[in-house]
Protein backbone atom coordinates (compact mmCIF):
# COMPACT_ATOMS: atom_id res chain seq x y z
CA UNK A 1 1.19 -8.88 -9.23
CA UNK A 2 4.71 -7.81 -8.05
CA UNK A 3 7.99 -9.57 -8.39
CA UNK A 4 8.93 -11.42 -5.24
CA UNK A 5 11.69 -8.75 -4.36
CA UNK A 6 9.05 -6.28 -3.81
CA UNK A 7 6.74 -5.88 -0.98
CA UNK A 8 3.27 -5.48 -1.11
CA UNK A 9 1.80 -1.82 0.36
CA UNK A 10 -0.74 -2.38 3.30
CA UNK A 11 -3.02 0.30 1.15
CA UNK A 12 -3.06 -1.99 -1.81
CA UNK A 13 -4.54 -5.22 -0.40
CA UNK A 14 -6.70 -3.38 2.34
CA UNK A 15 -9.99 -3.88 0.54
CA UNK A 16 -12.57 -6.65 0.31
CA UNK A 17 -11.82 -7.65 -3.46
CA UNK A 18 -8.38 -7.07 -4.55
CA UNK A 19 -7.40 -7.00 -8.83
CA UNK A 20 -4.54 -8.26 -9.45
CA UNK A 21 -2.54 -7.39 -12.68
CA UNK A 22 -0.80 -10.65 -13.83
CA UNK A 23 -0.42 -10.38 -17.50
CA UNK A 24 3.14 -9.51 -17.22
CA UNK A 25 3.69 -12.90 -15.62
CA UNK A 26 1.08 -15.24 -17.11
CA UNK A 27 0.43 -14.02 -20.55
CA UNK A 28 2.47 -15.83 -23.17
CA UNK A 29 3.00 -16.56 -26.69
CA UNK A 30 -0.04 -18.93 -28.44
CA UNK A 31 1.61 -21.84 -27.82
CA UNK A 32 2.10 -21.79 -24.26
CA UNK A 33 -1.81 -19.83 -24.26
CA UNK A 34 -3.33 -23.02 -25.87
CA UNK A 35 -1.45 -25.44 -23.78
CA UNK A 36 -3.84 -27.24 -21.46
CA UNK A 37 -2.10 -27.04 -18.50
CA UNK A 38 -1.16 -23.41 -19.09
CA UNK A 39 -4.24 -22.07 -17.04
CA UNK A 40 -3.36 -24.46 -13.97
CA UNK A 41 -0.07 -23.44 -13.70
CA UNK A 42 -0.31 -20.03 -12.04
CA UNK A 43 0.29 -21.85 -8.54
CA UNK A 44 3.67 -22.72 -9.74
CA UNK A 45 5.22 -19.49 -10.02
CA UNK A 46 7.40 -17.73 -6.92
CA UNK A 47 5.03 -14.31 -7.59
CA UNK A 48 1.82 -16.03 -6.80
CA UNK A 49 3.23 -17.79 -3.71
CA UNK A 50 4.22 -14.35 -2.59
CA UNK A 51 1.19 -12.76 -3.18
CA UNK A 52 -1.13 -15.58 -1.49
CA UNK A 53 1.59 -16.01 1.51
CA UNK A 54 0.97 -11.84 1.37
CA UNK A 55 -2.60 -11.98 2.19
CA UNK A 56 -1.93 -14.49 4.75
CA UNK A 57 0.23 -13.21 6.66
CA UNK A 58 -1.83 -9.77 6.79
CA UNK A 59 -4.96 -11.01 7.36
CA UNK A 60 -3.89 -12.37 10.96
C-alpha cells in the first residue's frame, strides 16, 4: 500500500489478484491489535481510499 502522495505504477495493479503490503499502515501495538473495531477500520484511512479510488479509476 503506498502513501497517498505516491502514484500507483500501471505494471503493479495490471494483474487479476493484486497483494497488497499494508502492515506499515495497519499493524499496531496490542492494544490497538485487540481492539474490536481495529479490523473494520481499514476503510477509514486516506491510503486505502487511494488505493480502491486507484483501481477504479483504471479499470474504466
Amino acid at each position: 500500500m503506498l502513501p497517498t502522495s505516491e502514484v500507483y505504477d500501471q505494471a503493479t495493479l495490471d494483474h487479476r489478484m493484486v497483494n497488497v503490503d499494508a502492515d506499515w499502515l495497519y499493524r499496531g501495538s496490542r492494544r490497538t491489535r485487540l481492539h474490536p473495531s481495529g479490523a473494520h477500520s481499514d476503510f477509514l484511512r486516506p491510503e486505502s481510499a487511494h488505493l480502491l479510488l486507484t483501481l477504479a479509476e483504471r479499470s474504466r
